[in-house]
N, C-alpha and C. Protein backbone atom coordinates (compact mmCIF):
# COMPACT_ATOMS: atom_id res chain seq x y z
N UNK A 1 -17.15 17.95 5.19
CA UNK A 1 -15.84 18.30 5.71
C UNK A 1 -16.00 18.94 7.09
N UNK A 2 -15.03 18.34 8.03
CA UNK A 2 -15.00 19.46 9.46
C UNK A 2 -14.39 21.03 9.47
N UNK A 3 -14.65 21.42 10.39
CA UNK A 3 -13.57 23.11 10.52
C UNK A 3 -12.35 22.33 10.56
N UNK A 4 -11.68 23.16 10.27
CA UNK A 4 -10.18 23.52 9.86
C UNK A 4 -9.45 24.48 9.50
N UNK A 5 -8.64 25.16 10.78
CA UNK A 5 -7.80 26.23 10.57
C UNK A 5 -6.85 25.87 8.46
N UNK A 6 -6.67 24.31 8.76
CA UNK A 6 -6.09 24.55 7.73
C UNK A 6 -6.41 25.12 6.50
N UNK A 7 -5.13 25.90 5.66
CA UNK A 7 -5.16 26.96 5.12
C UNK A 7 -5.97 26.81 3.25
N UNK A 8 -5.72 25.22 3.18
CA UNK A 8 -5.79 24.60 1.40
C UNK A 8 -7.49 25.23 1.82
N UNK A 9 -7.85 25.19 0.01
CA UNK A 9 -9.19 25.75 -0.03
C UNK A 9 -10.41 24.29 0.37
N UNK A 10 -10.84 24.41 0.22
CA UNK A 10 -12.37 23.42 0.59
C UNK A 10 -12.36 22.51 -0.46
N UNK A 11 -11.76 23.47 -1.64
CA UNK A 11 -12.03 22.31 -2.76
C UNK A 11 -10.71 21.03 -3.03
N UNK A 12 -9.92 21.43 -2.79
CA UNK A 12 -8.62 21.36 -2.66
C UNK A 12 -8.46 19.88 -1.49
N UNK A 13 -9.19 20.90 -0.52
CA UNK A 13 -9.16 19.09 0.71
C UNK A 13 -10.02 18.26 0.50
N UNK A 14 -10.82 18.77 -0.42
CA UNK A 14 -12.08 17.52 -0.80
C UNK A 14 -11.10 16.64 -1.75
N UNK A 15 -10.71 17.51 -2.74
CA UNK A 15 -10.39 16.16 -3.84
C UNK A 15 -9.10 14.96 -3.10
N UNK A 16 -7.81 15.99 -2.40
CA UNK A 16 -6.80 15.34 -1.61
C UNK A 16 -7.97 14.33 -0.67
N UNK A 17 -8.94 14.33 -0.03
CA UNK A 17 -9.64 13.33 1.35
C UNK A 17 -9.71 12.61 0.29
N UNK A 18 -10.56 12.57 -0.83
CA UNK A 18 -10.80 11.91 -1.68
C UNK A 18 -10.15 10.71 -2.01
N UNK A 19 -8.83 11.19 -2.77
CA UNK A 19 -7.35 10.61 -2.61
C UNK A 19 -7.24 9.66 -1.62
N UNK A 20 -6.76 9.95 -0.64
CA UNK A 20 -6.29 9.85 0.04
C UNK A 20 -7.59 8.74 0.83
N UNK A 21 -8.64 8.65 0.79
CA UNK A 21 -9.52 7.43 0.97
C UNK A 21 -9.45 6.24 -0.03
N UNK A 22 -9.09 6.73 -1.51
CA UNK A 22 -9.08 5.94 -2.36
C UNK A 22 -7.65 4.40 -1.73
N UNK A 23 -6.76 5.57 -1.44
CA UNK A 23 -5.54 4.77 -0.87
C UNK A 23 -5.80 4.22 0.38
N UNK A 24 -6.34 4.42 1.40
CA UNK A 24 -6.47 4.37 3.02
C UNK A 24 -7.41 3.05 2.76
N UNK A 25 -8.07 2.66 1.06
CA UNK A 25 -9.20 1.65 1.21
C UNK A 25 -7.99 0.41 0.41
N UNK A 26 -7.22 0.62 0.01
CA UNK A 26 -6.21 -0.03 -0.74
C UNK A 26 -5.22 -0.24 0.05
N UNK A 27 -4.61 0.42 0.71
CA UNK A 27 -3.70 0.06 2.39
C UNK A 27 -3.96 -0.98 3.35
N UNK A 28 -5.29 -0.91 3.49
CA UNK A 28 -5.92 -1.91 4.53
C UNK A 28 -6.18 -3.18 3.81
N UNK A 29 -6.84 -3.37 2.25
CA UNK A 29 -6.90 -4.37 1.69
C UNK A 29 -5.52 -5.53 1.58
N UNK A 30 -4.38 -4.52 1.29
CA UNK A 30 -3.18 -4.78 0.93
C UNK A 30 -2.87 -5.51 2.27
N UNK A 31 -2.76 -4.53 3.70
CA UNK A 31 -2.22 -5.23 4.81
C UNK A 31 -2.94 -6.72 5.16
N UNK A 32 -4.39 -6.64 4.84
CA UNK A 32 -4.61 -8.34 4.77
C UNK A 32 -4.44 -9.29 3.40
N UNK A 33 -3.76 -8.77 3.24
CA UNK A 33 -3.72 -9.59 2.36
C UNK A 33 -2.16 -10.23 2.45
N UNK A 34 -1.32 -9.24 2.75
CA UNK A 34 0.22 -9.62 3.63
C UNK A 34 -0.06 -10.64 4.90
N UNK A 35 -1.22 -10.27 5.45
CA UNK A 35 -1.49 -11.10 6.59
C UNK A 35 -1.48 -12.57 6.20
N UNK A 36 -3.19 -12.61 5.20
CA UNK A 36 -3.26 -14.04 4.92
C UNK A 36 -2.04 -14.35 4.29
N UNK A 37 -1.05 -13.72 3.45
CA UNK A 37 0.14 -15.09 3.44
C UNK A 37 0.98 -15.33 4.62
N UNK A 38 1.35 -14.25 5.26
CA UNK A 38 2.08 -14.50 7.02
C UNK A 38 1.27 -15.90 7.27
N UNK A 39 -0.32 -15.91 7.79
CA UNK A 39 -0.10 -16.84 7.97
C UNK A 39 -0.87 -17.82 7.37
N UNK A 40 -0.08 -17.97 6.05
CA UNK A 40 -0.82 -19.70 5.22
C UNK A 40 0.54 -19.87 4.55
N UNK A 41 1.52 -18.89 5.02
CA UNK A 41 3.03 -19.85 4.51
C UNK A 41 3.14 -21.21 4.53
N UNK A 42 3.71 -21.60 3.45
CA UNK A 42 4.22 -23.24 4.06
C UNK A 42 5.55 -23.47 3.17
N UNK A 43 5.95 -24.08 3.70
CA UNK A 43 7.10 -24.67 2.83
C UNK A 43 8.70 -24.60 3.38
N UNK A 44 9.70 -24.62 2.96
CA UNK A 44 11.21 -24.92 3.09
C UNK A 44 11.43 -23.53 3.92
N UNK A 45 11.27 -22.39 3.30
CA UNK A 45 11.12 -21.03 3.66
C UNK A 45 10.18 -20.63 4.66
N UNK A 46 9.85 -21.43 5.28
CA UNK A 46 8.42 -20.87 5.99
C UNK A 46 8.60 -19.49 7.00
N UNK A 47 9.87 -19.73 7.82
CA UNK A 47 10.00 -19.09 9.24
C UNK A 47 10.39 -17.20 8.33
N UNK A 48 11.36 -17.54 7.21
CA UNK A 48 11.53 -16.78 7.07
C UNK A 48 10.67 -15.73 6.24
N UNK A 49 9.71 -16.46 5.51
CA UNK A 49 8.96 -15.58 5.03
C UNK A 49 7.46 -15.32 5.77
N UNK A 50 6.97 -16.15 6.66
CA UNK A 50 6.28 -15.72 7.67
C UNK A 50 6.86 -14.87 8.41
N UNK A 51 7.70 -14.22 8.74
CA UNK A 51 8.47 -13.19 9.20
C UNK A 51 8.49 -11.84 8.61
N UNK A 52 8.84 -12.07 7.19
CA UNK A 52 9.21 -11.18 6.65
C UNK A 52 7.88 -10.33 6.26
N UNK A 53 6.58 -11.37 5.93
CA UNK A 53 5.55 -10.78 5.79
C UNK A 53 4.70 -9.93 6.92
N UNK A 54 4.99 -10.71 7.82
CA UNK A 54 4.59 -9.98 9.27
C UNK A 54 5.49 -8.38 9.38
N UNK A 55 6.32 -8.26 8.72
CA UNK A 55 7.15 -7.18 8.78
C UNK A 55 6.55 -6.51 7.95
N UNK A 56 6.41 -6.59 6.70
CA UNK A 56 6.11 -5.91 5.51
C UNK A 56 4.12 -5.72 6.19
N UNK A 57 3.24 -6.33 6.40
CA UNK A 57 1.90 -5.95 6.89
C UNK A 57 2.09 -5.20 7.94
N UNK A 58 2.72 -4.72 9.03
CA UNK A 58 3.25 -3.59 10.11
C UNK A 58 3.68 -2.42 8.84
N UNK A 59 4.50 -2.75 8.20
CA UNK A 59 4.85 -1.14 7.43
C UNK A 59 3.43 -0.73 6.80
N UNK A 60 2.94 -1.73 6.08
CA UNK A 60 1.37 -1.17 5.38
C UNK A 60 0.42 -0.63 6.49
N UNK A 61 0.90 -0.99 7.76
CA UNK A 61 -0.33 -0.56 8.36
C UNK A 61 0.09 0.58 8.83
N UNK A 62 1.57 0.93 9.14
CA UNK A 62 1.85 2.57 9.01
C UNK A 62 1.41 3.51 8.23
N UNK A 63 1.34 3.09 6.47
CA UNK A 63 0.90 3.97 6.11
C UNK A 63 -0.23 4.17 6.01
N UNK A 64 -1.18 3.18 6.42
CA UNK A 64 -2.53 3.34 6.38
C UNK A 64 -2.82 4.46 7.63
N UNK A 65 -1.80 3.79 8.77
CA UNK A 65 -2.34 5.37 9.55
C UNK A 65 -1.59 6.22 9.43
N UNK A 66 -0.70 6.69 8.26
CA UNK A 66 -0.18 8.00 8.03
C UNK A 66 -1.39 8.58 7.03
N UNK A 67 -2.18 7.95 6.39
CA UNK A 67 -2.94 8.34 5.22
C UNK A 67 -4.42 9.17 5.75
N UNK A 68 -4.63 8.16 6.84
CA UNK A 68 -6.15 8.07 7.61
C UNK A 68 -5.73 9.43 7.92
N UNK A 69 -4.64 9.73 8.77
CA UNK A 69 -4.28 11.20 9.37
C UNK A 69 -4.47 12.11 8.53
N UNK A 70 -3.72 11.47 7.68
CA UNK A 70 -3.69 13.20 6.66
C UNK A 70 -5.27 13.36 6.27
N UNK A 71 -6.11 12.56 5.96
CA UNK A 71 -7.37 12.79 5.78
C UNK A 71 -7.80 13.72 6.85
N UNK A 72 -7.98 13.50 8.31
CA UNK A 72 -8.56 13.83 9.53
C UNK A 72 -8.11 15.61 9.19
N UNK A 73 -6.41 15.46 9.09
CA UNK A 73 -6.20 16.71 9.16
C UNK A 73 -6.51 17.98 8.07
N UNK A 74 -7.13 17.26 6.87
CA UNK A 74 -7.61 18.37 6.34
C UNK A 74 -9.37 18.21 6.13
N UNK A 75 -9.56 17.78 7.59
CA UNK A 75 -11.34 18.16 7.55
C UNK A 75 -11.97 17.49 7.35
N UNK A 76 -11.36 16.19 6.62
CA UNK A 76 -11.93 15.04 6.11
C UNK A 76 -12.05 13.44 6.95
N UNK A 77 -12.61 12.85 6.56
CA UNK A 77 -13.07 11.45 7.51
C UNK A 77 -12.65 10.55 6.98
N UNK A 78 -11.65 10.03 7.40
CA UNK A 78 -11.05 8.54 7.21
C UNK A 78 -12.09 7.39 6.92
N UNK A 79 -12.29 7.16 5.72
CA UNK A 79 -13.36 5.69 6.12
C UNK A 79 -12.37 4.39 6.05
N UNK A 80 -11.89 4.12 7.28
CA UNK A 80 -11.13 2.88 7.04
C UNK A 80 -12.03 1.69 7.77
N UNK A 81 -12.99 1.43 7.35
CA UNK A 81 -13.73 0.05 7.92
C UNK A 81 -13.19 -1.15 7.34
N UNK A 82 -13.10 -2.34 7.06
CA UNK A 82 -13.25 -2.86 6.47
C UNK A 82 -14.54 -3.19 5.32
N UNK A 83 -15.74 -2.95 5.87
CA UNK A 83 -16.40 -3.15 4.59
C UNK A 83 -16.35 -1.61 3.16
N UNK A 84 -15.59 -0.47 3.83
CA UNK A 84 -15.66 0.09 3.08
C UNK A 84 -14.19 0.04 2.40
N UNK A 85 -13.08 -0.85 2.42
CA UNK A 85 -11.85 -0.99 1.85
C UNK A 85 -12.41 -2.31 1.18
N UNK A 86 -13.52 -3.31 1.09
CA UNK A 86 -13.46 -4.33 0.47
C UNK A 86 -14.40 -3.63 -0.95
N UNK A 87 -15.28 -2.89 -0.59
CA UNK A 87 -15.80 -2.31 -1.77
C UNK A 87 -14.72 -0.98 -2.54
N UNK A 88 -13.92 -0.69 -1.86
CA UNK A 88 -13.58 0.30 -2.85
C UNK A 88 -11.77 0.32 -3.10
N UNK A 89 -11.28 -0.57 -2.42
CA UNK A 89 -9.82 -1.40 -3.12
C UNK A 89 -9.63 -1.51 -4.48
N UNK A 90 -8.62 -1.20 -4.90
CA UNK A 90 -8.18 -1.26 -6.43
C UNK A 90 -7.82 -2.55 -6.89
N UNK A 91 -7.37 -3.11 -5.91
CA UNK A 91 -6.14 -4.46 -5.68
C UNK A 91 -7.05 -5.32 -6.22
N UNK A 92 -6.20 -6.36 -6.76
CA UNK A 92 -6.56 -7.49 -7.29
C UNK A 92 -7.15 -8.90 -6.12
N UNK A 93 -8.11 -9.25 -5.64
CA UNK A 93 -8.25 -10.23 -5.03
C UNK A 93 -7.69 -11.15 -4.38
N UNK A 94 -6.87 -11.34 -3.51
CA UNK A 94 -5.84 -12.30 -3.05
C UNK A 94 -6.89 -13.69 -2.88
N UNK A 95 -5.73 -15.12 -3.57
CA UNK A 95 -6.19 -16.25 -3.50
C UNK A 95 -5.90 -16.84 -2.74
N UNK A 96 -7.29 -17.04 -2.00
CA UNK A 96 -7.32 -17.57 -0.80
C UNK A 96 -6.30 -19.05 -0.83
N UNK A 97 -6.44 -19.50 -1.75
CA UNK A 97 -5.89 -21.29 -1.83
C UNK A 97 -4.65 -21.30 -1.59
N UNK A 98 -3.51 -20.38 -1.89
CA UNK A 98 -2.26 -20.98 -2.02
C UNK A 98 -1.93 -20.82 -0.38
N UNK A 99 -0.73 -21.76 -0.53
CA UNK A 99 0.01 -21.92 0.23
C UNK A 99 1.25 -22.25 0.19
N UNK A 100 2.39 -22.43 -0.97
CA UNK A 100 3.34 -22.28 -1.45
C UNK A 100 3.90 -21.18 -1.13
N UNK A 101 5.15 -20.97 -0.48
CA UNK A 101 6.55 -19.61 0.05
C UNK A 101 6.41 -18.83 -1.58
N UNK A 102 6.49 -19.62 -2.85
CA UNK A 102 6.86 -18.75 -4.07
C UNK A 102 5.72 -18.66 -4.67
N UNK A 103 4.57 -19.09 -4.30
CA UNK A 103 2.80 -18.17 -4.93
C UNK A 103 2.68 -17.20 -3.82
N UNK A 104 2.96 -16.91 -2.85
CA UNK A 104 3.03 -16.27 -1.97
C UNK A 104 3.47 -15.07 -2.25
N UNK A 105 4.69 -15.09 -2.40
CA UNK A 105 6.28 -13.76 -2.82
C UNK A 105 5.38 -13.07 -4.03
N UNK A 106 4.79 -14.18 -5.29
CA UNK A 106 4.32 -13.76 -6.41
C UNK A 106 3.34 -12.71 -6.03
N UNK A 107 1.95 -13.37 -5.65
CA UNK A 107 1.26 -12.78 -5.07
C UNK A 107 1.12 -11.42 -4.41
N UNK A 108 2.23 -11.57 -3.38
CA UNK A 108 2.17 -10.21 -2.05
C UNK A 108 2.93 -9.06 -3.25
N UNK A 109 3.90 -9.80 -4.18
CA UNK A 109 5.06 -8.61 -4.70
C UNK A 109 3.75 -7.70 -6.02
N UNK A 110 2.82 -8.58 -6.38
CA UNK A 110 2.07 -8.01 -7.30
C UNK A 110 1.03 -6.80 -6.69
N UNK A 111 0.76 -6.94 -5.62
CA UNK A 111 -0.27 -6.63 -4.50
C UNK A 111 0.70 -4.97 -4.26
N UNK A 112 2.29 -5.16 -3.85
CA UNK A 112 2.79 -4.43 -3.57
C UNK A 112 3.19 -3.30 -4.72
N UNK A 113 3.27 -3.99 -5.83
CA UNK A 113 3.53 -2.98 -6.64
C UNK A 113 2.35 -2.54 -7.71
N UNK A 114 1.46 -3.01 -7.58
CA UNK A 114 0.28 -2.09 -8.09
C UNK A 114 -0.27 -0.72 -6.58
N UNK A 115 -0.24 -1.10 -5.89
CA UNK A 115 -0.25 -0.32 -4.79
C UNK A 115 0.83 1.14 -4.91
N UNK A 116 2.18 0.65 -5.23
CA UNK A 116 3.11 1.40 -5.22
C UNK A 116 2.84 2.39 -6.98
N UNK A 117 2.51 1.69 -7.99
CA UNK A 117 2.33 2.35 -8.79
C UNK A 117 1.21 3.51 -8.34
N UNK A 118 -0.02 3.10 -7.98
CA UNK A 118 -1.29 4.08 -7.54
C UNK A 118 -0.93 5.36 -6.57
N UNK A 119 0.40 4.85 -5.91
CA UNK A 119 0.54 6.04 -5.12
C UNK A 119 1.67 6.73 -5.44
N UNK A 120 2.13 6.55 -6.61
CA UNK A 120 3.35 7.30 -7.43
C UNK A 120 2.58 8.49 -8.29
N UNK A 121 1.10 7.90 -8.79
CA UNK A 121 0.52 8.60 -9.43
C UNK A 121 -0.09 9.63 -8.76
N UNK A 122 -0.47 9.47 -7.32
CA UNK A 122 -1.15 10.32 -6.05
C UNK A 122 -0.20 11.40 -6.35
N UNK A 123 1.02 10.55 -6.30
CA UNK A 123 2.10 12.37 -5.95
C UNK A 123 1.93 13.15 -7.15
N UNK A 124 1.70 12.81 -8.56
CA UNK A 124 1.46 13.67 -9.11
C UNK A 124 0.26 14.44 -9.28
N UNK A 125 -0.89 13.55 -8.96
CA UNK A 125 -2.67 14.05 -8.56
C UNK A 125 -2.41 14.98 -7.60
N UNK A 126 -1.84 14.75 -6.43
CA UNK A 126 -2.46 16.20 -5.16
C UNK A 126 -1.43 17.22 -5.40
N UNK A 127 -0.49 17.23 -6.30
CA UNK A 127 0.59 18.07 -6.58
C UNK A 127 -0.25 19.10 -7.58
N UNK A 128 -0.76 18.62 -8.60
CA UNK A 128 -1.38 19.55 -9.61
C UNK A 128 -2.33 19.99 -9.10
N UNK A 129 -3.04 19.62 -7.69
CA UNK A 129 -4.04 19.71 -7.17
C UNK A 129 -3.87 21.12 -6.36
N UNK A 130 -2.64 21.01 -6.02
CA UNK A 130 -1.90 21.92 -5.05
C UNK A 130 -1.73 21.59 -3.63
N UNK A 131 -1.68 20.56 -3.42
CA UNK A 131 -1.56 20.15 -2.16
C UNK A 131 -0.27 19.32 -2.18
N UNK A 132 0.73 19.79 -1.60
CA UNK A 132 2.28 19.24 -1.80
C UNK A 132 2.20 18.60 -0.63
N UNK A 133 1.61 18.71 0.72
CA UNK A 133 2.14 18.01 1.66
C UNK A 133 1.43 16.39 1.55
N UNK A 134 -0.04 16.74 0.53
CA UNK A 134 -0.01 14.68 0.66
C UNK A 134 0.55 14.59 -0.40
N UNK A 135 0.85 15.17 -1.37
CA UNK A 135 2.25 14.62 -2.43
C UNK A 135 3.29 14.23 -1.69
N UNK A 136 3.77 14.74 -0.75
CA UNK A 136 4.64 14.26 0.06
C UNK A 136 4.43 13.14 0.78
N UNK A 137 3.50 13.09 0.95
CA UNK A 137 3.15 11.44 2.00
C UNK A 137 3.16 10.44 1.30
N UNK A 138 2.68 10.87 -0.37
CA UNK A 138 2.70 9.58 -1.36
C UNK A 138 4.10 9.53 -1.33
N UNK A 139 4.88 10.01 -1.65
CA UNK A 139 6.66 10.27 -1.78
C UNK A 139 6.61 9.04 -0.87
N UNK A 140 6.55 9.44 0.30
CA UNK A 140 7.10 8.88 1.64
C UNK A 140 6.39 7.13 1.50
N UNK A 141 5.07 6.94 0.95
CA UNK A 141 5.03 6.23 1.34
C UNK A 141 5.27 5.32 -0.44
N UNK A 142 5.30 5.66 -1.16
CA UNK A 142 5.30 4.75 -2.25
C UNK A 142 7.19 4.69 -2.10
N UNK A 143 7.82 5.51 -1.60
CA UNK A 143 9.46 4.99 -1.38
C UNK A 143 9.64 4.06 -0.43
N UNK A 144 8.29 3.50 0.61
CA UNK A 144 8.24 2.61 1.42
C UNK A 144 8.11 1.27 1.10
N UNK A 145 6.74 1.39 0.04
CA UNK A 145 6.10 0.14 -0.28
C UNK A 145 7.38 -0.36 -1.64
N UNK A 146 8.01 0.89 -1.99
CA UNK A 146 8.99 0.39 -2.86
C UNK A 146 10.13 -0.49 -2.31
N UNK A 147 10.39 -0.57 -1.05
CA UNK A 147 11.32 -1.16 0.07
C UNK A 147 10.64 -2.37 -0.22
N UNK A 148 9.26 -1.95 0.68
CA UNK A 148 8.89 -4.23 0.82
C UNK A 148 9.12 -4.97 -0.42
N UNK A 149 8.56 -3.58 -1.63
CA UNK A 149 8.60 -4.74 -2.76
C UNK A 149 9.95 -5.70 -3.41
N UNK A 150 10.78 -4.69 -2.67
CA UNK A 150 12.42 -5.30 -3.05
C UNK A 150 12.61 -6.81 -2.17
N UNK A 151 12.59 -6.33 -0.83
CA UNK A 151 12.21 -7.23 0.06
C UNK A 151 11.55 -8.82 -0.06
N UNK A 152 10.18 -8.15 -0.49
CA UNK A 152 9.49 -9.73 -0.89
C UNK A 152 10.19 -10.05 -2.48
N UNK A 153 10.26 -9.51 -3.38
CA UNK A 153 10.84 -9.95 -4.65
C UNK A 153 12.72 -10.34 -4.10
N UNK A 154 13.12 -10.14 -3.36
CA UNK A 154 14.15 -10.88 -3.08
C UNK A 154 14.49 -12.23 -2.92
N UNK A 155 12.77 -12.79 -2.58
CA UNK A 155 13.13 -14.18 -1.91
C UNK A 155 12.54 -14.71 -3.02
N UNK A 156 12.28 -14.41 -3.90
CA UNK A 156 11.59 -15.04 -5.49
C UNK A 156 13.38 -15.80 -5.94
N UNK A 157 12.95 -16.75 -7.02
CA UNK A 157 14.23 -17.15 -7.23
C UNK A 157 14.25 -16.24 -8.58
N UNK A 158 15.54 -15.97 -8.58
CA UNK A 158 16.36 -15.28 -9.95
C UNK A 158 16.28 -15.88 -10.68
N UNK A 159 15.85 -14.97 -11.99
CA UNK A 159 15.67 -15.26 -13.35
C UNK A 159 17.15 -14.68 -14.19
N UNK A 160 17.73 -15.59 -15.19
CA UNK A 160 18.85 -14.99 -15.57
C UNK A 160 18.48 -14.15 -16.43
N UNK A 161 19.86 -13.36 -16.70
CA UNK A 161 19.69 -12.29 -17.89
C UNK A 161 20.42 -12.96 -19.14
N UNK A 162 19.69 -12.86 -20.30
CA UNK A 162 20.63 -13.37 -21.32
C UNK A 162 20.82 -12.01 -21.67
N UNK A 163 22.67 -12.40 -22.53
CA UNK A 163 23.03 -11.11 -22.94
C UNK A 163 23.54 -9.50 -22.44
N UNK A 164 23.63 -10.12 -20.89
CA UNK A 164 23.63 -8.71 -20.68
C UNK A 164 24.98 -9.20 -20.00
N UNK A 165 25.94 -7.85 -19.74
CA UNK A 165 27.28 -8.10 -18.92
C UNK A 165 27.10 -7.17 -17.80
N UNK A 166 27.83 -8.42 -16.95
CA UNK A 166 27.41 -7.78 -15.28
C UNK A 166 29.09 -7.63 -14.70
């Protein structure tokens, strides 16, 4: 760990860097992986969901550098390389092969919400931890990745509901 006026104890910013690398290696995996479908779209939908993904990989890469930061700022070292997000990513493997607009949506929306689950759970990890302000960044950013995921699951086609009144 570096000096740091900041005030959390030593042990405290170890486990939050910790954290908070676990995610920063899962952020970056995630944003290429938004990439490779941006660009291996094909189909009827192309413009618009090559678009939309290019949008949604810019927000992931915000929070990757909101995450990297919060690491720096409590003393700790961002490892955002790529070879150290391919070894230590949670995410499921993106397949290289498709190229279909709706293996795509499937794909990126699964990517997005295991991501979003892991960092729902952060807010409650650095909270018991005592560190509320990266509980807060998970807040901030799993209410983000909760956006794209609406986003890309929008362009999925609707499944009906039996039974239910709307």
């Amino acid at each position: 760990m570096h000096t740091t006026r900041n005030t959390l104890s030593e042990n405290v910013r170890t486990l939050s860097v910790e954290l908070l690398n676990k995610h920063l290696s899962a952020s970056i995996d995630l944003a290429a992986q938004v990439k490779q479908a941006h660009w291996n779209v094909r189909g009827t939908n192309f413009i618009a969901l090559h678009e939309l993904f290019d949008t949604v990989a810019t927000a992931v890469g915000t929070y990757s550098d909101q995450i990297a930061e919060r690491t720096g700022g409590l003393g700790g070292t961002a490892e955002g390389t790529v070879q150290t997000a391919t070894a230590r990513s949670f995410l499921v493997p993106y397949d290289l092969g498709i190229a279909d607009g709706a293996q795509h949506v499937f794909a990126v929306a699964g990517s997005l919400a295991a991501f979003g689950e892991s960092s729902r759970a952060a807010i409650g990890i650095a909270t018991t931890q005592g560190d509320l302000e990266t509980a807060d960044l998970f807040t901030e950013v799993a209410r983000g990745i909760a956006r794209q995921l609406w986003l890309v699951e929008s362009h999925a086609e609707p499944k009906t509901s039996v039974g239910l009144n709307h």
